[in-house]
Protein backbone atom coordinates (compact mmCIF):
# COMPACT_ATOMS: atom_id res chain seq x y z
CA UNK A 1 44.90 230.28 -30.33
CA UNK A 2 44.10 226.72 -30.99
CA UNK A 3 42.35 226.38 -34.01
CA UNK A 4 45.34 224.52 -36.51
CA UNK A 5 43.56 225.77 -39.51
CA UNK A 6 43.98 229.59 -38.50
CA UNK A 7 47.86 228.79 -37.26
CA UNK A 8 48.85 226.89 -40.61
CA UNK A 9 47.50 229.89 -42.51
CA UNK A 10 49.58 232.49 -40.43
CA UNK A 11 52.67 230.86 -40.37
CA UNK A 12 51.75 230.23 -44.24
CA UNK A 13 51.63 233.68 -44.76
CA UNK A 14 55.08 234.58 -43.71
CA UNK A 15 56.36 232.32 -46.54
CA UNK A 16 58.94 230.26 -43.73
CA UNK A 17 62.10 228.78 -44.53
CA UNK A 18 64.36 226.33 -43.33
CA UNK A 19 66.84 229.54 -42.59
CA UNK A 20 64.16 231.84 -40.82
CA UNK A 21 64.95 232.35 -37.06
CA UNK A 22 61.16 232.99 -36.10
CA UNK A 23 60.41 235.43 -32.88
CA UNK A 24 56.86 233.94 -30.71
CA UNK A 25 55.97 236.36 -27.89
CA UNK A 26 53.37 234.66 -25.38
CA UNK A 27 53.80 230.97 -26.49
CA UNK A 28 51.36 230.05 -24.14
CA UNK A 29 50.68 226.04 -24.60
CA UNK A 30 52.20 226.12 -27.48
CA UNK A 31 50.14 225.17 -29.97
CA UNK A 32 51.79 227.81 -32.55
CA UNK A 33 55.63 227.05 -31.16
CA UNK A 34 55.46 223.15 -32.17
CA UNK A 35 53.82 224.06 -35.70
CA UNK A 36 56.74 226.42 -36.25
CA UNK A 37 59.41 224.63 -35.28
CA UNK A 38 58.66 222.31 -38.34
CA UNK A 39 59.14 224.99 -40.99
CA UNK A 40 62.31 227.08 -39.87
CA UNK A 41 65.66 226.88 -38.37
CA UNK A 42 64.64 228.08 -34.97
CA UNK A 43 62.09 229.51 -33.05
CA UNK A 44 62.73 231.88 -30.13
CA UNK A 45 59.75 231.32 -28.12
CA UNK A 46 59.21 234.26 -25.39
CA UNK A 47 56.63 233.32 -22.65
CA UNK A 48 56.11 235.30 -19.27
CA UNK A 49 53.78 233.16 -16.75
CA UNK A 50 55.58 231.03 -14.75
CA UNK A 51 53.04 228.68 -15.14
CA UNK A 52 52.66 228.14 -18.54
CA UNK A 53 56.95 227.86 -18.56
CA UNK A 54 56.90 224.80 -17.15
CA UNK A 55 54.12 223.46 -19.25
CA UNK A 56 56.26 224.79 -22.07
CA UNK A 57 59.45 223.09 -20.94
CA UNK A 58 57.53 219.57 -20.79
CA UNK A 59 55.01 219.90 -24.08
CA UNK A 60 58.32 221.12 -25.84
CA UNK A 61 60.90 218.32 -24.27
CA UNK A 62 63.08 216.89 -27.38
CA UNK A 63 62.12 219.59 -29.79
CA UNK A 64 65.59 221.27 -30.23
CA UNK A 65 65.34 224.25 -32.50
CA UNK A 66 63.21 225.96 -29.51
CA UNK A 67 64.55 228.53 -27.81
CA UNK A 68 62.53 229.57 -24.74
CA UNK A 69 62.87 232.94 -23.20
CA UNK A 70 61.27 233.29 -19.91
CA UNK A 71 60.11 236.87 -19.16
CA UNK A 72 58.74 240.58 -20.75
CA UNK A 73 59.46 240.78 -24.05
CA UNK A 74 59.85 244.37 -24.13
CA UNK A 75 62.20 243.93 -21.37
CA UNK A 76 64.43 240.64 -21.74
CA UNK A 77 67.17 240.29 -23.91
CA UNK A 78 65.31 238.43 -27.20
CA UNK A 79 67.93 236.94 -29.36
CA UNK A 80 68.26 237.72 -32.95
CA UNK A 81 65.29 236.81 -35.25
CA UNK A 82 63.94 237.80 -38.72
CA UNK A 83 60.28 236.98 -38.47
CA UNK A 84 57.82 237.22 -36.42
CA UNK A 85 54.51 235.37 -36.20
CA UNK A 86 52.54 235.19 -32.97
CA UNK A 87 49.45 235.79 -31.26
CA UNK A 88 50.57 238.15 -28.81
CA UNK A 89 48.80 239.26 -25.03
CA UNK A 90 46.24 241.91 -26.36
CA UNK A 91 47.38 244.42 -23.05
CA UNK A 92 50.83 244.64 -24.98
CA UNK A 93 49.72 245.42 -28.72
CA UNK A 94 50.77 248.63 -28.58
CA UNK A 95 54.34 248.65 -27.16
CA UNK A 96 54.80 245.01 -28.68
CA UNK A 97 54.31 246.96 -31.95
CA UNK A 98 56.16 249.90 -31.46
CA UNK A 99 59.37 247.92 -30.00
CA UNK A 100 59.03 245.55 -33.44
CA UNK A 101 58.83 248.17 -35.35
CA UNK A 102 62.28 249.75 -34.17
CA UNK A 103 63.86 246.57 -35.12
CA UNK A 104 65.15 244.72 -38.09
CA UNK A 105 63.29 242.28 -39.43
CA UNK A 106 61.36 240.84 -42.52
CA UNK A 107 58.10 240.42 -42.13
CA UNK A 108 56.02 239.91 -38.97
CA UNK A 109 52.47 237.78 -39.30
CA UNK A 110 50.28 238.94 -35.74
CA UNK A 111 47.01 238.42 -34.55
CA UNK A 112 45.78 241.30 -32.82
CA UNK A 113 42.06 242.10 -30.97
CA UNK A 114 40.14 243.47 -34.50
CA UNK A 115 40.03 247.28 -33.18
CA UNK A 116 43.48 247.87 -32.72
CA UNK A 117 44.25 245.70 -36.26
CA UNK A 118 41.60 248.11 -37.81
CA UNK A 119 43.68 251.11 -36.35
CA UNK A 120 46.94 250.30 -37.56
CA UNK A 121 45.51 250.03 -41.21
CA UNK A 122 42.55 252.66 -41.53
CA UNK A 123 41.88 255.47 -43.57
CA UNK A 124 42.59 259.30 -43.71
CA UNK A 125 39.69 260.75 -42.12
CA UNK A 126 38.10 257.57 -40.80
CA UNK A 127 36.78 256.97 -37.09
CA UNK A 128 39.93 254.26 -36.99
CA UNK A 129 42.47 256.84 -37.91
CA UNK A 130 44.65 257.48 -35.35
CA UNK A 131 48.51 257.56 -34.07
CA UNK A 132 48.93 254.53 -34.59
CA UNK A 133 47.71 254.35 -38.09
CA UNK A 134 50.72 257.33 -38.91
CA UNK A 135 53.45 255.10 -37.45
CA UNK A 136 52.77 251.90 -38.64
CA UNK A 137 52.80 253.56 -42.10
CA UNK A 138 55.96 255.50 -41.45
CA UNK A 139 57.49 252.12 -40.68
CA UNK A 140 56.09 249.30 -42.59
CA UNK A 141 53.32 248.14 -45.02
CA UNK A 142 50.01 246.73 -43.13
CA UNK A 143 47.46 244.16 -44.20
CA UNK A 144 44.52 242.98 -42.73
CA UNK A 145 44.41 239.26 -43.68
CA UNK A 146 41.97 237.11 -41.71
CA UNK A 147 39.31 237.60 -39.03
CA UNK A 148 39.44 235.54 -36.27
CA UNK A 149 36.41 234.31 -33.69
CA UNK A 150 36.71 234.23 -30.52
CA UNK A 151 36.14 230.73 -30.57
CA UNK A 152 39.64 230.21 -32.11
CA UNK A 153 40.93 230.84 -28.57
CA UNK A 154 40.94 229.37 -25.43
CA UNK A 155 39.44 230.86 -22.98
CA UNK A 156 37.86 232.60 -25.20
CA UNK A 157 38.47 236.76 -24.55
CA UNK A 158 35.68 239.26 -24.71
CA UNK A 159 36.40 240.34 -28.20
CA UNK A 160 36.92 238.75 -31.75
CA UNK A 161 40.65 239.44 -33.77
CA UNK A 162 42.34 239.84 -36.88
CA UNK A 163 45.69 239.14 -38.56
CA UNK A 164 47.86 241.42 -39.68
CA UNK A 165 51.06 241.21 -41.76
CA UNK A 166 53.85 243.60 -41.58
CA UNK A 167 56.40 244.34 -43.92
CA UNK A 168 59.29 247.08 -43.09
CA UNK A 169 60.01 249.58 -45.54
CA UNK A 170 61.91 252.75 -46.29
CA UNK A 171 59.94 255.65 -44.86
CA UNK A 172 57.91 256.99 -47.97
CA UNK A 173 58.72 260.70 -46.37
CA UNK A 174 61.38 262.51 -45.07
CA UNK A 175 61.22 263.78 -41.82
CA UNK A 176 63.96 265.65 -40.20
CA UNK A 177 63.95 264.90 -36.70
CA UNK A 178 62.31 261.60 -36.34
CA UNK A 179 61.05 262.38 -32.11
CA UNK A 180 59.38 265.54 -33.05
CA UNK A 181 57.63 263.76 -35.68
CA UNK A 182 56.30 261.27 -33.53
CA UNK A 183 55.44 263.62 -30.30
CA UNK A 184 53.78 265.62 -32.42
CA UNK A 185 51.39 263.13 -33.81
CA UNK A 186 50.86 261.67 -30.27
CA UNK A 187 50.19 265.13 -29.14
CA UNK A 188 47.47 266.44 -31.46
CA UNK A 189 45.51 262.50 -32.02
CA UNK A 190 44.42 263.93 -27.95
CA UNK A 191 42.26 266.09 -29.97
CA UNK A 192 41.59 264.39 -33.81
CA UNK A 193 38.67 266.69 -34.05
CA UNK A 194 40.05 269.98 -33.71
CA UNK A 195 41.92 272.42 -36.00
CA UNK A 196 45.52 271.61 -36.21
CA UNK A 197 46.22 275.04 -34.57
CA UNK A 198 44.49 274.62 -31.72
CA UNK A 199 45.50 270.78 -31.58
CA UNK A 200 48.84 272.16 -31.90
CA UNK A 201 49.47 274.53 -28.97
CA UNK A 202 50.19 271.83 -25.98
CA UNK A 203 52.85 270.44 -28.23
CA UNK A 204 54.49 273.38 -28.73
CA UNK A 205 53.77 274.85 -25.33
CA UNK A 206 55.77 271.84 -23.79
CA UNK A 207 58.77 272.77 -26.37
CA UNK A 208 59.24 275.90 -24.06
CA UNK A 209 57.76 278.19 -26.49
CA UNK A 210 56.28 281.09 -24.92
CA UNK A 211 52.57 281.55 -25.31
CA UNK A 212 52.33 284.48 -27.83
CA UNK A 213 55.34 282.93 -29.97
CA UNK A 214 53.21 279.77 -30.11
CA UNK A 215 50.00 281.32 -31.28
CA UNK A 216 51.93 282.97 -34.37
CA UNK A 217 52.96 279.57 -35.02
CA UNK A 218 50.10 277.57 -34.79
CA UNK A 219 48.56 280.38 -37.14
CA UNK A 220 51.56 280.22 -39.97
CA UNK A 221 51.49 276.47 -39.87
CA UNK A 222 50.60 274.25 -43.37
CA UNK A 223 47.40 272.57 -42.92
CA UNK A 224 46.38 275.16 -39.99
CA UNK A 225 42.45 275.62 -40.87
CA UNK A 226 42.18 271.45 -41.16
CA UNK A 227 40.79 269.17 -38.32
CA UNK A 228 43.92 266.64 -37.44
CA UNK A 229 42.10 263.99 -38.78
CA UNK A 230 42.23 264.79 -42.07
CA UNK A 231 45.82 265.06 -42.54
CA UNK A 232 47.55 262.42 -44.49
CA UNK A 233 50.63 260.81 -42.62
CA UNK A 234 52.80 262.63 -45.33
CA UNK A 235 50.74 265.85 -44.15
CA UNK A 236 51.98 265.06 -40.54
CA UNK A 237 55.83 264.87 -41.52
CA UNK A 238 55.68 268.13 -43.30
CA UNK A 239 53.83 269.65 -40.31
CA UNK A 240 56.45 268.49 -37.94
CA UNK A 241 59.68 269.91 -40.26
CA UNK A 242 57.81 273.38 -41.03
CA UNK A 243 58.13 273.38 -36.46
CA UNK A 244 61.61 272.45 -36.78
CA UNK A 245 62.94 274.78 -39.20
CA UNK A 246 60.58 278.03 -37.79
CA UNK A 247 62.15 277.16 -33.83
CA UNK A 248 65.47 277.19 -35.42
CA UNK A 249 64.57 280.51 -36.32
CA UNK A 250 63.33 281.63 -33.19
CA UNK A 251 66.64 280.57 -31.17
């Protein structure tokens, strides 16, 4: 991104300190990196082209609360931070956010292309609901702050973009077994449209549960009659402890 008005108003919105150790994945020229360096105590700037590296190292040279990290985010060793703001490669939104949101931190200011900002934030019942929507929520409050033109990037991409704000929180349900929960949401979003016992069976098909066993199920499950994309997140976690506590039963 290179428009400074758009920056400023990102790193504005995660309220920076002179304490904050602030977390940049794909610092590119870095535009973003020099403008945060101003505001907090250090900025651990992640970049993977080897190109742009180099052109880090030497549009960076004497700025000293810069940490660069040179490789995959969601694979190198990222020292510890506890904010994030950063426009991030669009082909790693998803995994970006799901490794974030396993980790401890305060608040996380990200642009993101607009469809995938619009999923993490959209109604019950909407065409935008999806996956991701349920875990974001599970993990943190979301808020769509500012669109952003293409034109605010160079090269521009194909697609305009949005920034979002995260915030961890408590979950606001209980779930008892935290990987069930979130297989079975990935499992039944495959088919959004259909009644959650149909939508059901492959999930608990791949639990090893034989096929008749797995038809009762489906059929004695809350919410059985509705289409998956009506249920509430909340909906989802009692879904996925009524499937632990009946296979319990059944070993």
């Amino acid at each position: 991104m290179t428009d400074r008005v758009l920056l400023e108003r990102m790193i504005s919105y995660a309220s920076l300190s002179p304490a904050d150790v602030v977390l940049e994945v794909g610092a590119g020229l870095g535009f973003l990196t020099r403008l945060l360096a101003e505001r907090c105590k250090r900025v651990v700037a992640v970049e993977i082209d080897d190109r742009l590296i180099n052109i880090l190292k030497a549009e960076l040279l004497g700025v000293g609360n810069v940490e660069l990290v040179h490789g995959d985010a969601l694979k190198t060793p990222i020292p510890r931070f506890n904010k994030v703001v950063s426009t991030p490669p669009y082909s790693i939104s998803s995994p970006l956010l799901f490794w974030l949101l396993d980790r401890p931190f305060n608040c996380a200011v990200l642009t993101f292309q607009e469809e995938f900002a619009k999923r993490m934030c959209a109604q019950v019942g909407s065409k935008d609901y999806s996956r991701l929507t349920v875990a974001t929520y599970y993990r943190a409050d979301a808020e769509l702050l500012d669109f952003v033109p293409r034109s605010a990037f160079y090269p521009p991409p194909d697609v305009d973009s949005m920034v979002v704000r995260l915030k961890p929180r408590a979950p606001p349900f209980k779930v008892r077994d935290e990987k069930t929960f979130f297989e079975l949401v990935q499992v039944v979003f495959t088919q959004r449209n259909k009644k959650v016992r149909n939508a059901v069976m492959p999930f608990l098909l791949k639990r090893r549960i034989a096929k008749e066993e797995a038809l009762r199920l489906a059929d004695s499950l809350l919410f059985h009659e509705r289409r998956v994309r009506e249920l509430a997140p909340e909906d989802f976690g009692a879904l996925a402890n009524e499937i632990v506590e009946k296979e319990n039963l059944l070993r």
